[in-house]
Protein backbone atom coordinates (compact mmCIF):
# COMPACT_ATOMS: atom_id res chain seq x y z
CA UNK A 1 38.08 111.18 -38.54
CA UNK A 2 37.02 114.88 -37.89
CA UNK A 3 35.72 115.33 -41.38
CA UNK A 4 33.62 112.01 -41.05
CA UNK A 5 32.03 113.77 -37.55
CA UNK A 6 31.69 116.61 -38.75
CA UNK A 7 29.61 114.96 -41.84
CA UNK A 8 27.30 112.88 -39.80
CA UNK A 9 26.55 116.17 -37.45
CA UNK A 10 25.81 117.64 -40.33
CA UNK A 11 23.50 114.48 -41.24
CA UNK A 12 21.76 114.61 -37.89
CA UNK A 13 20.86 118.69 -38.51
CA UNK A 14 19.98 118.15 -41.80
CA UNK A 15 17.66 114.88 -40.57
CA UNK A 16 16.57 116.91 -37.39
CA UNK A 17 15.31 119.34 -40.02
CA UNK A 18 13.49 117.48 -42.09
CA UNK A 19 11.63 115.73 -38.87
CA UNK A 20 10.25 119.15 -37.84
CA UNK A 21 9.26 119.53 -41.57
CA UNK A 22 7.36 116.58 -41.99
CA UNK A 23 5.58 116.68 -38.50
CA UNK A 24 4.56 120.39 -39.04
CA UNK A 25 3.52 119.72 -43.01
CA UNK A 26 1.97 116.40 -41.78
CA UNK A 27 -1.90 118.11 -41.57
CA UNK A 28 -2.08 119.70 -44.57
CA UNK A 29 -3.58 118.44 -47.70
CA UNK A 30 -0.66 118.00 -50.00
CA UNK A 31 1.37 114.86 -49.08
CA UNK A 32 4.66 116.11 -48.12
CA UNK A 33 4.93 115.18 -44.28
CA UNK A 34 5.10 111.75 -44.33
CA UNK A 35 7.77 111.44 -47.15
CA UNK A 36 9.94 114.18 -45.09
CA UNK A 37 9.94 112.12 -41.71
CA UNK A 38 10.37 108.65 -44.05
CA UNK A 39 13.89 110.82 -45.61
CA UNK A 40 14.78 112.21 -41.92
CA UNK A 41 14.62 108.23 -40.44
CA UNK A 42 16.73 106.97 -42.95
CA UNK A 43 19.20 109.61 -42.82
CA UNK A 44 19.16 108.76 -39.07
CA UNK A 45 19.46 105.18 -39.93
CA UNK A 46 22.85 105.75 -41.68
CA UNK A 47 24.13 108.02 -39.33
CA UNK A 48 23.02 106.64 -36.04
CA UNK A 49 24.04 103.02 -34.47
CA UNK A 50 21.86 104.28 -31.64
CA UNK A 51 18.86 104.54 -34.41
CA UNK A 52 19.72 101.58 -36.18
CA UNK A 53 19.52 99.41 -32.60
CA UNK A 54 16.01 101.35 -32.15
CA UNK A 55 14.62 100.47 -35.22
CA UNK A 56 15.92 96.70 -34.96
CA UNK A 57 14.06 96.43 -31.38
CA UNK A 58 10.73 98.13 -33.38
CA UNK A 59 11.33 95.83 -36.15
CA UNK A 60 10.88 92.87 -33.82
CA UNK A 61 7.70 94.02 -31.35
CA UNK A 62 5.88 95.08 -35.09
CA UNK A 63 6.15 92.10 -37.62
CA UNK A 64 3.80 94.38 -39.71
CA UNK A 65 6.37 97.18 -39.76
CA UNK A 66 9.35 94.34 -40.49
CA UNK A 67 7.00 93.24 -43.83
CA UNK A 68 6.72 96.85 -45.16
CA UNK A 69 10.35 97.59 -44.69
CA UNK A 70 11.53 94.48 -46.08
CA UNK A 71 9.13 94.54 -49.19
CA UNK A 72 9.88 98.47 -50.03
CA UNK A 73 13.85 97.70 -49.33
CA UNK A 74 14.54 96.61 -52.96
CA UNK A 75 13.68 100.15 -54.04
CA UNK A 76 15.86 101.57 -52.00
CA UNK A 77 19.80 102.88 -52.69
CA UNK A 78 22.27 99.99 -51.56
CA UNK A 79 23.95 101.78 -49.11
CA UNK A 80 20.11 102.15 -47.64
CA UNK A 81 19.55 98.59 -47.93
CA UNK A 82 22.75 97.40 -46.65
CA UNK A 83 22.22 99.34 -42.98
CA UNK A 84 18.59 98.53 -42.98
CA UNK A 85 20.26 94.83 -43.09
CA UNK A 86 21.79 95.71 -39.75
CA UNK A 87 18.32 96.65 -38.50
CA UNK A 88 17.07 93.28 -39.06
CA UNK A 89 15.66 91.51 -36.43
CA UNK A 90 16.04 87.89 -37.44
């Protein structure tokens, strides 16, 4: 059980990293913001029931937001798709 908390604080750094990355690299002209804070929410999505509820409550006040997820999901790993399932709002 330690090992698995000590791998999901590790997660939440490594996430917490890439978040400042993205929203610092986010004005300049080569497109590497947005796909940093895209990696940092899904590593918070698998880490985080907390997230995970977050995103589900999004999911449902933004139907636009629910489309794009669930149309990009297929390219996604399984273990991706299966707890952006959870995140579902229907």
């Amino acid at each position: 059980m330690l090992v698995k908390n000590i791998g999901n604080a590790v997660l939440i750094v490594v996430a917490a990293i890439f978040l400042v990355l993205g929203l610092i690299t986010l004005p300049l002209p080569l497109p590497t913001g947005i796909p940093l804070i895209v990696l940092a929410s899904i590593l918070l999505v698998l880490v985080s029931k907390k997230v995970r509820n977050l995103l589900r409550r999004y999911r449902q006040r933004h139907p636009s937001l629910n489309r794009s997820i669930e149309s990009s999901k297929s390219y996604l790993p399984t273990a991706v798709q299966a707890k952006l399932s959870e995140t579902d709002p229907e």
